[in-house]
Protein backbone atom coordinates (compact mmCIF):
# COMPACT_ATOMS: atom_id res chain seq x y z
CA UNK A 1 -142.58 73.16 -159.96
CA UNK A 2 -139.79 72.74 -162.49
CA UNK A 3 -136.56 74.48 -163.14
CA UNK A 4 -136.74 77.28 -166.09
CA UNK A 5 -135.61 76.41 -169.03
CA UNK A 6 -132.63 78.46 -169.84
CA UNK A 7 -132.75 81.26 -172.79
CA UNK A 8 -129.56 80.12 -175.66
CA UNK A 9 -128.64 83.69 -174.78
CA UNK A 10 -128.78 86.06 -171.23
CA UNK A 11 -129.98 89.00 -173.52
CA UNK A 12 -133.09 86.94 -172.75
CA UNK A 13 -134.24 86.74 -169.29
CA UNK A 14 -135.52 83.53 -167.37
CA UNK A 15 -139.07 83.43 -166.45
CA UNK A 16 -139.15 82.18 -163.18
CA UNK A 17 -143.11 82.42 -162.57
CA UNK A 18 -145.05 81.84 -166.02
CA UNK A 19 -148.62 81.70 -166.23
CA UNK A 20 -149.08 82.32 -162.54
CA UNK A 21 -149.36 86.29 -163.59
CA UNK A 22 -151.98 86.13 -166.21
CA UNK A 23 -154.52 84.98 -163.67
CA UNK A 24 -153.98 87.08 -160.98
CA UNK A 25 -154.44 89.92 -163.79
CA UNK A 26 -157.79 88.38 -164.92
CA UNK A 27 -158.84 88.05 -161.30
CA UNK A 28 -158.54 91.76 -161.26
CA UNK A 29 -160.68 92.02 -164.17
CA UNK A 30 -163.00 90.01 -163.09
CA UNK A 31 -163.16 91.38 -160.04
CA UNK A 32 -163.58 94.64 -161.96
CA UNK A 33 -166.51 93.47 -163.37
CA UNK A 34 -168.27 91.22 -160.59
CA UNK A 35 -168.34 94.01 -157.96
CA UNK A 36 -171.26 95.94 -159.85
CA UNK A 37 -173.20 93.02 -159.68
CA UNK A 38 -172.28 91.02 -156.16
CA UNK A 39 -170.06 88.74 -157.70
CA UNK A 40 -166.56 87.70 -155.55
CA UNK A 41 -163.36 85.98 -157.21
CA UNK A 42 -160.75 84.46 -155.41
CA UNK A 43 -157.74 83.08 -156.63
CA UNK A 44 -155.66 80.15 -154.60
CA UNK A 45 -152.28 79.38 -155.93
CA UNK A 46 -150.86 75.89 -155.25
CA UNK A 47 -147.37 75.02 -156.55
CA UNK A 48 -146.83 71.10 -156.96
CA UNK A 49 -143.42 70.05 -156.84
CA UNK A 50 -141.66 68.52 -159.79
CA UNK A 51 -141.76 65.40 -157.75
CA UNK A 52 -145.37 65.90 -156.52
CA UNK A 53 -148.97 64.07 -156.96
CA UNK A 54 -150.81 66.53 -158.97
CA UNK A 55 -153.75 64.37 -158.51
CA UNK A 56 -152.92 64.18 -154.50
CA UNK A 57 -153.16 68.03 -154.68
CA UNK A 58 -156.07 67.77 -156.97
CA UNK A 59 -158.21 65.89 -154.55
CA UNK A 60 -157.68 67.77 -151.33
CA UNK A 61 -158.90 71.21 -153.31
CA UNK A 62 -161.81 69.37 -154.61
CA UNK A 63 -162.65 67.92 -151.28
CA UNK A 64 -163.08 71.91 -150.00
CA UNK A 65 -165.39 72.56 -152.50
CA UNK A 66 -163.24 74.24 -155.11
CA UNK A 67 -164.66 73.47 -158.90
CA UNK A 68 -162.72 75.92 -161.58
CA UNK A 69 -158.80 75.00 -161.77
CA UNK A 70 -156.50 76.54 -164.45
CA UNK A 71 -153.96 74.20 -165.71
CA UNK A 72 -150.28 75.31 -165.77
CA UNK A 73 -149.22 72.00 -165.92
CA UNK A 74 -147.39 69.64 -168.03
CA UNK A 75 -149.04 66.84 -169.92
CA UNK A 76 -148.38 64.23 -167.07
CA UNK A 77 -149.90 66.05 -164.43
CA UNK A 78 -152.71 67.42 -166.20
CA UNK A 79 -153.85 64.19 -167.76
CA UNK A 80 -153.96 63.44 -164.00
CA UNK A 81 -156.39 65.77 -163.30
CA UNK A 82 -158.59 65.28 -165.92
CA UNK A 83 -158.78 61.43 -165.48
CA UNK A 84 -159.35 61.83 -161.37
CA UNK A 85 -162.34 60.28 -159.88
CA UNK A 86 -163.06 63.40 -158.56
CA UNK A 87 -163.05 65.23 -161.75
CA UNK A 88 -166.71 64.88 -162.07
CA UNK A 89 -168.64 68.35 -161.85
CA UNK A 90 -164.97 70.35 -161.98
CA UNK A 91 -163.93 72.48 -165.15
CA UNK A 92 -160.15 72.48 -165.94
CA UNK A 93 -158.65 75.24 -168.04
CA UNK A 94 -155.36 74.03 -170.01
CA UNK A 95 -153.71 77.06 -170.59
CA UNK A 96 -149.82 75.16 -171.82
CA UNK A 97 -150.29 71.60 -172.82
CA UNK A 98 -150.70 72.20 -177.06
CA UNK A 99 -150.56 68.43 -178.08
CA UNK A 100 -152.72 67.50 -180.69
CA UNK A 101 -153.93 64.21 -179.37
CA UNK A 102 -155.86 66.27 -176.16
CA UNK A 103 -157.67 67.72 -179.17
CA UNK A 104 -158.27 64.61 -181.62
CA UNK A 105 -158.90 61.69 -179.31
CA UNK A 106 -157.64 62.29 -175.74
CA UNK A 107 -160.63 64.41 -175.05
CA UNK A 108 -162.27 65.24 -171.71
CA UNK A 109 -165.72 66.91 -171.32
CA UNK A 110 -164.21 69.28 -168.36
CA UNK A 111 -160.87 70.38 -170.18
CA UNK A 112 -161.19 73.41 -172.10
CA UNK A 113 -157.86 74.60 -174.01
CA UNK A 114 -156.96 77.88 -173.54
CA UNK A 115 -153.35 77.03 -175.13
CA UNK A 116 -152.90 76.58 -179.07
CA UNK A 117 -152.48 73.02 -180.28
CA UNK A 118 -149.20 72.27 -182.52
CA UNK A 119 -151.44 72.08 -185.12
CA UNK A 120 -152.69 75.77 -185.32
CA UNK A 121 -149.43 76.97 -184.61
CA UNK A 122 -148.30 75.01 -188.01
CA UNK A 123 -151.67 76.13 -190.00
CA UNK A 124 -151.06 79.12 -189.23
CA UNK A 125 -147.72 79.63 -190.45
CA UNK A 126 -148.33 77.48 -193.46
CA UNK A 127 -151.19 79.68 -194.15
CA UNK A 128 -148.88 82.62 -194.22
CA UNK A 129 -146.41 80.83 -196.80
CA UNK A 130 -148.92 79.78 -199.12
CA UNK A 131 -150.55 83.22 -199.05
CA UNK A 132 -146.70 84.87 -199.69
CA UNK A 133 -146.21 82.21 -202.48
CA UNK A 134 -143.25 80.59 -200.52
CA UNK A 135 -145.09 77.16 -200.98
CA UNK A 136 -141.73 74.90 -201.41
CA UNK A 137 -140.97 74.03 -197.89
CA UNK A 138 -137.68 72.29 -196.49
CA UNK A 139 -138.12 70.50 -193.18
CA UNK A 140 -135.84 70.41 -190.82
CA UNK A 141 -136.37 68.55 -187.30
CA UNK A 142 -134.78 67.57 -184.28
CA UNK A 143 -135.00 64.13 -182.85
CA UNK A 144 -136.77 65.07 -179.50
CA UNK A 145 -140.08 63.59 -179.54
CA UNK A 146 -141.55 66.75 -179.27
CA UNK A 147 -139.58 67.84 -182.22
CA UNK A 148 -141.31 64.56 -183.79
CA UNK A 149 -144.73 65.51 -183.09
CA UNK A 150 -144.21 69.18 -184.67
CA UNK A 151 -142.43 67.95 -187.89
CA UNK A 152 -145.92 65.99 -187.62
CA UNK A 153 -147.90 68.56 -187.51
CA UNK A 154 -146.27 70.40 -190.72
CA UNK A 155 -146.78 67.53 -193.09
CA UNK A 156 -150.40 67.83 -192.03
CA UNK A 157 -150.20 71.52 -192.72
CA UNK A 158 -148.73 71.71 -195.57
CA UNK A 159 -150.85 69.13 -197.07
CA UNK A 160 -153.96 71.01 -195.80
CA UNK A 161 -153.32 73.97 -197.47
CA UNK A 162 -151.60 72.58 -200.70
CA UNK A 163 -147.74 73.71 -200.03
CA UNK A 164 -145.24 71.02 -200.80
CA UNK A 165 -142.63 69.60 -198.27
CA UNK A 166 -139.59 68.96 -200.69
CA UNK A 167 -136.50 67.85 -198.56
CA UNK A 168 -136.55 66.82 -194.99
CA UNK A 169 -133.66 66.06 -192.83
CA UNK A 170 -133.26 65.55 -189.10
CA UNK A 171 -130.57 67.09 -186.80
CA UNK A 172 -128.78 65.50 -183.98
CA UNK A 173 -127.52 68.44 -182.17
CA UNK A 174 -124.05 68.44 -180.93
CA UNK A 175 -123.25 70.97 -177.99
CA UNK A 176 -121.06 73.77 -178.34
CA UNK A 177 -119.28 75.69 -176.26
CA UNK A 178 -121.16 79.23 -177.96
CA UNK A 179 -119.87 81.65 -175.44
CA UNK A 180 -115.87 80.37 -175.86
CA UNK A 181 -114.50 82.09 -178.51
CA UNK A 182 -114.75 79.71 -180.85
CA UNK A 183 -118.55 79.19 -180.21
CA UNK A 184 -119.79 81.07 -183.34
CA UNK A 185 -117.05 79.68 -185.59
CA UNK A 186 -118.14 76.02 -184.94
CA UNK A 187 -121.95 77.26 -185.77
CA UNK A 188 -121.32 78.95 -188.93
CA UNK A 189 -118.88 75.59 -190.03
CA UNK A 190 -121.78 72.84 -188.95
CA UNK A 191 -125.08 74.41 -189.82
CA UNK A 192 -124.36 75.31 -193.70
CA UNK A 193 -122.89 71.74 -193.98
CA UNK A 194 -126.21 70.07 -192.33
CA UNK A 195 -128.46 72.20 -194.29
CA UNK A 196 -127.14 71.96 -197.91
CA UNK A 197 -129.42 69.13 -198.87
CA UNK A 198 -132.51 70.82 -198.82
CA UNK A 199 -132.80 71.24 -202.76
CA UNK A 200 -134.52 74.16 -204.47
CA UNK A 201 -136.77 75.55 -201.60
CA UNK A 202 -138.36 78.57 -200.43
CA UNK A 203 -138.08 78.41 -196.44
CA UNK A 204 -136.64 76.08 -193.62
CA UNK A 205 -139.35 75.54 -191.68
CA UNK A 206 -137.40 74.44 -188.15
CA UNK A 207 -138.81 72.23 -185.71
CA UNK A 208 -136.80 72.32 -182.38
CA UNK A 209 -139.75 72.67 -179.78
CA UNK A 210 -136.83 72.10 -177.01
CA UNK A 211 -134.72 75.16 -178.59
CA UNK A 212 -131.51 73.67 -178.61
CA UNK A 213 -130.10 74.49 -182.14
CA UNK A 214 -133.05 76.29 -184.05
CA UNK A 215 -131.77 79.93 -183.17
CA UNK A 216 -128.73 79.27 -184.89
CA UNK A 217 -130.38 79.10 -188.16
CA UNK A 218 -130.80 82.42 -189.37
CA UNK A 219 -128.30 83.28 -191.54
CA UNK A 220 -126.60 80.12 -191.26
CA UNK A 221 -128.21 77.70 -193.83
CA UNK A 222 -126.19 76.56 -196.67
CA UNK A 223 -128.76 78.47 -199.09
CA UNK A 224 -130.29 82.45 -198.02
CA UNK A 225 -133.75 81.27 -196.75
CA UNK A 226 -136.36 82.39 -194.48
CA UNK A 227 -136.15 80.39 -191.38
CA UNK A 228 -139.96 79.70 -189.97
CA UNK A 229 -141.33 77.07 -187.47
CA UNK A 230 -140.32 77.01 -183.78
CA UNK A 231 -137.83 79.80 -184.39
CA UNK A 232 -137.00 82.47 -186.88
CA UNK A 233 -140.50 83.39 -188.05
CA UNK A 234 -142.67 81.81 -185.51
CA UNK A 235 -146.36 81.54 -184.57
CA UNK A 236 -147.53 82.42 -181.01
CA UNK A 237 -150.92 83.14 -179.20
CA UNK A 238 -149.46 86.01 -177.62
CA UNK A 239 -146.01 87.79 -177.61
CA UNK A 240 -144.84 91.25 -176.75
CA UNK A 241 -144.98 92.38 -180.20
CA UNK A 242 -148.24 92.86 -179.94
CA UNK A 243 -149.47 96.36 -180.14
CA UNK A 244 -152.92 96.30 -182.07
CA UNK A 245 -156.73 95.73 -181.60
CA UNK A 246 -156.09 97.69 -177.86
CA UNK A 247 -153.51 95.76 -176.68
CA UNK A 248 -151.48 98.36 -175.89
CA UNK A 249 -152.88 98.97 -172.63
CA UNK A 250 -153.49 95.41 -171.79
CA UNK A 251 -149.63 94.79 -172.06
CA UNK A 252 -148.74 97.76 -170.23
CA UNK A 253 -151.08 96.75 -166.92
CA UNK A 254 -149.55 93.34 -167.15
CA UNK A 255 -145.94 94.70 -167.00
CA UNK A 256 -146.70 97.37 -163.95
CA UNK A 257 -147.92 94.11 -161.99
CA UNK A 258 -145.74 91.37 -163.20
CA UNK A 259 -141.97 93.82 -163.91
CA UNK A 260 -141.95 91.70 -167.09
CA UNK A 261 -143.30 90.96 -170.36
CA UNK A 262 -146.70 88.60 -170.68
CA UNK A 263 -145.62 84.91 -171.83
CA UNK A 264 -147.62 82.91 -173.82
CA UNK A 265 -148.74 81.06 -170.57
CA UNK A 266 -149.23 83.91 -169.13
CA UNK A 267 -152.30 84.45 -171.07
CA UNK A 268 -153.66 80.98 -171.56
CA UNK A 269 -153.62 81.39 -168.04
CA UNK A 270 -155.74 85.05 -168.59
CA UNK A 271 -157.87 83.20 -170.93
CA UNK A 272 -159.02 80.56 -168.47
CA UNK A 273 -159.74 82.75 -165.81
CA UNK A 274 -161.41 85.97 -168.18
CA UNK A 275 -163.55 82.54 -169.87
CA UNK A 276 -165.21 81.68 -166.16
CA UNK A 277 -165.48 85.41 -165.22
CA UNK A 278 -167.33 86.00 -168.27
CA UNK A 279 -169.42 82.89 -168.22
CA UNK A 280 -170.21 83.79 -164.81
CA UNK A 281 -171.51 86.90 -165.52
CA UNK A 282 -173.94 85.63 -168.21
CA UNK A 283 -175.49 82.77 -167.03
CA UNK A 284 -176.05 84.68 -163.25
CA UNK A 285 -174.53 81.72 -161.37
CA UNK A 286 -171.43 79.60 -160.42
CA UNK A 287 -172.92 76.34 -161.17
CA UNK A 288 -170.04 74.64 -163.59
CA UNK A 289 -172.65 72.77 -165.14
CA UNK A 290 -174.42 76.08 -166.33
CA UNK A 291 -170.98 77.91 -166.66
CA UNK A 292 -169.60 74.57 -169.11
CA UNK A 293 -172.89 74.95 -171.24
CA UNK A 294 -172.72 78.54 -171.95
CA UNK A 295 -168.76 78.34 -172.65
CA UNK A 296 -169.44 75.46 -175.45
CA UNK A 297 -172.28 77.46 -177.04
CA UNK A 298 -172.98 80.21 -179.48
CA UNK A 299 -173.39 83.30 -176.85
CA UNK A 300 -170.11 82.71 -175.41
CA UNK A 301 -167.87 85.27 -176.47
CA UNK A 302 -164.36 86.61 -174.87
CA UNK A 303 -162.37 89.24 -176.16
CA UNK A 304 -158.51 88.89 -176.28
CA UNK A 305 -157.18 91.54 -177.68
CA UNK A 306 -156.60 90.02 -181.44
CA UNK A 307 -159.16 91.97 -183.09
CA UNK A 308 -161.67 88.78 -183.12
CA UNK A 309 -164.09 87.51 -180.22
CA UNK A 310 -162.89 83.90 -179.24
CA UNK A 311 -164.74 81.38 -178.39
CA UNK A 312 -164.50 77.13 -177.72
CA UNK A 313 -165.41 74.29 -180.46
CA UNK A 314 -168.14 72.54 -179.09
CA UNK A 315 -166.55 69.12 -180.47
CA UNK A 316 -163.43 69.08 -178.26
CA UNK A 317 -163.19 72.65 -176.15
CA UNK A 318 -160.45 73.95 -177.94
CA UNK A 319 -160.32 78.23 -177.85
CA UNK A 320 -160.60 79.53 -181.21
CA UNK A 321 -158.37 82.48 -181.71
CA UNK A 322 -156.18 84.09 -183.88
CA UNK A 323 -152.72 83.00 -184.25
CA UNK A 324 -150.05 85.72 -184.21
CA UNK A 325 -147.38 85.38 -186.68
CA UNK A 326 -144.22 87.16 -185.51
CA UNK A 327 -140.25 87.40 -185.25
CA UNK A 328 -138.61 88.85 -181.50
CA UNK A 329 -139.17 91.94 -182.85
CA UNK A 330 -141.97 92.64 -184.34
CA UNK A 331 -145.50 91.39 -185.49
CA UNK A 332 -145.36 90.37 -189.32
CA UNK A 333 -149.19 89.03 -189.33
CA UNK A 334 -152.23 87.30 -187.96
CA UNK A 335 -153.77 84.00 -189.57
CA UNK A 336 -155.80 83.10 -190.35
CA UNK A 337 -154.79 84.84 -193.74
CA UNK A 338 -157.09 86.27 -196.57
CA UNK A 339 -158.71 84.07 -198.68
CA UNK A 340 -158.51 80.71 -196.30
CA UNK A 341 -162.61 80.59 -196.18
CA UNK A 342 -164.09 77.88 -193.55
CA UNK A 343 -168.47 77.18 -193.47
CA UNK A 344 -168.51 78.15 -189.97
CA UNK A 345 -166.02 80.52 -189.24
CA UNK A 346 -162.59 81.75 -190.60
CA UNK A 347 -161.08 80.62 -187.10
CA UNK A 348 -162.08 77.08 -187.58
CA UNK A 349 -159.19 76.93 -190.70
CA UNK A 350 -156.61 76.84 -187.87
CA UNK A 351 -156.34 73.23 -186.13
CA UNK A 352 -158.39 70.07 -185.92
CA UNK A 353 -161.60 71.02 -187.97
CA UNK A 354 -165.10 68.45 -186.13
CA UNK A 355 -164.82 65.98 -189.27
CA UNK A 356 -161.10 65.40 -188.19
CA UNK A 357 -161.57 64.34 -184.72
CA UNK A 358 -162.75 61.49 -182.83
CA UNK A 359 -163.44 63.96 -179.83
CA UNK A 360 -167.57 63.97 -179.59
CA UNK A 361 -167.90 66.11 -177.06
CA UNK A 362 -170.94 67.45 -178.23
């Protein structure tokens, strides 16, 4: 269990509990579903300390006979799941972990990604750009690696879908003091001075996955430009914002059981558990070996609320879904975007594509 990272503001509230929510709502639904036809879900929560052996844990539910986990985990403690001894004959369901690696060559043939990888959050927003003609993009990164591995992940982007990164720069974030009364004043003086040699661009694409200066952008670059990437105009698998393809209602029995608004682990969290619920259902049985083949094939569909039925690559069990394109306030679109075409499906444009991985999970 770690400590919540604290919001840059306490307009935003800390999320104390994420992901935990989403599947006891799916357990509902599946329980919904599984009582017409003699089926029985349970779900067992088990905290692990920040300090804890996930794989200690791990073991002892395995040894009393428990075979479907769902991740909320970092990447530490889910790699040691997934690499266990005892992993054999268990499915895992990573519903927060979005590095690109777990996708490309770190692959497991019982981890199936309910989370987005960095790399369709990135396609997807480079989609977007290309498709408003905002093609010239100025990168500007933090020095965490996870900051790294996103400014990473827009190079790739943008060279995938022919827009042009023309100025990078990296920022070593100084603290300030925001809520003094001076806070604002030292923003507005540093940020125009560390942006101003970007060139001739058409966005600031941001990437500060730890969100420790990246808010502060908006309307404080040295030129008036869109700020996308990990803030400003952001891509997300789910958010508030989102009101279409029925979701209304689905956000609104979240909230009456949860008193808050669905996070983004929150419903990698749904995913997971609606995916075995609905395997479960099809194939008649529990067996994860029958419940893992139907998930990687064809049949297997899942609805989630984003207007298209998702599904998992067979190559390295990563959820295709749309990817929400939105600002705190409001949803601006959903890639993928017109006119990106893909020989299987339109879905398949966002991420690691099967010729691009060394995952052969097939």
């Amino acid at each position: 269990m770690e400590e919540p990272r604290l919001p840059l503001s306490f307009i935003e509230p800390v999320v104390e509990d994420p992901g935990v929510w989403g599947a006891r709502l799916a357990i509902k639904d599946n329980q919904t579903t599984g009582k017409f036809i003699g089926h029985a879900y349970n779900l067992i929560e088990i905290t692990v300390p920040a300090d804890g052996d996930a794989g200690a844990v791990f073991a002892e539910q395995r040894a009393t006979g428990r075979d479907y986990f769902i991740s909320d985990l970092p990447r530490a403690d889910l790699l040691a799941l997934a690499q266990h001894p005892d992993a054999s004959g268990a499915l895992i369901f990573n519903g927060r972990v979005g590095d690109d690696d777990l996708r490309t060559g770190l692959c497991f043939p019982n981890v199936f990604h309910t989370a987005l990888s960095r790399a369709m959050r990135t396609d997807a927003l480079v989609q977007f750009l290309v498709w408003k003609q905002w093609s010239r993009i100025f990168l500007f990164s933090g020095t965490q690696p996870n900051d790294v591995a996103y400014a990473d992940a827009a190079r790739r982007s943008a060279k995938k879908f022919g827009a042009k990164i023309v100025a990078e720069d990296t920022y070593a974030y100084s603290p300030i003091a925001r809520r003094t009364d001076s806070g604002h004043i030292q923003v507005q003086r540093q940020l125009p001075i560390a942006t101003q040699e970007g060139g001739e661009h058409d966005v600031l694409m941001v990437a500060d996955e730890n969100e420790v200066f990246g808010e502060y952008l908006p309307y404080n670059t040295y030129l008036p430009r869109p700020v996308v990437g990990t803030q400003g105009l952001s891509a997300s698998s789910w958010h508030r914002v989102q009101e279409q393809w029925g979701s209304t209602q689905f956000q609104r029995r979240f909230t009456e059981i949860a008193g808050r608004w669905m996070e983004e682990r929150d419903y990698g969290a749904w995913l997971g558990v609606r995916s075995i619920g609905e395997a479960i259902t099809r194939v008649g049985n529990a067996r994860t070996a029958d419940v893992r083949a139907y998930l990687r094939s064809e049949d297997f569909k899942l609805g989630g609320f984003k207007g298209s039925g998702l599904s998992f690559r067979p190559w390295n069990q990563q959820m295709r879904q749309p990817v929400l394109v939105i600002n705190k306030r409001v949803l601006v679109s959903a890639s993928p975007q017109p006119g990106f075409l893909h020989q299987r499906t339109t879905l398949d444009s966002l991420g690691y594509d099967k010729p691009e991985t060394q995952c052969a999970l097939e």
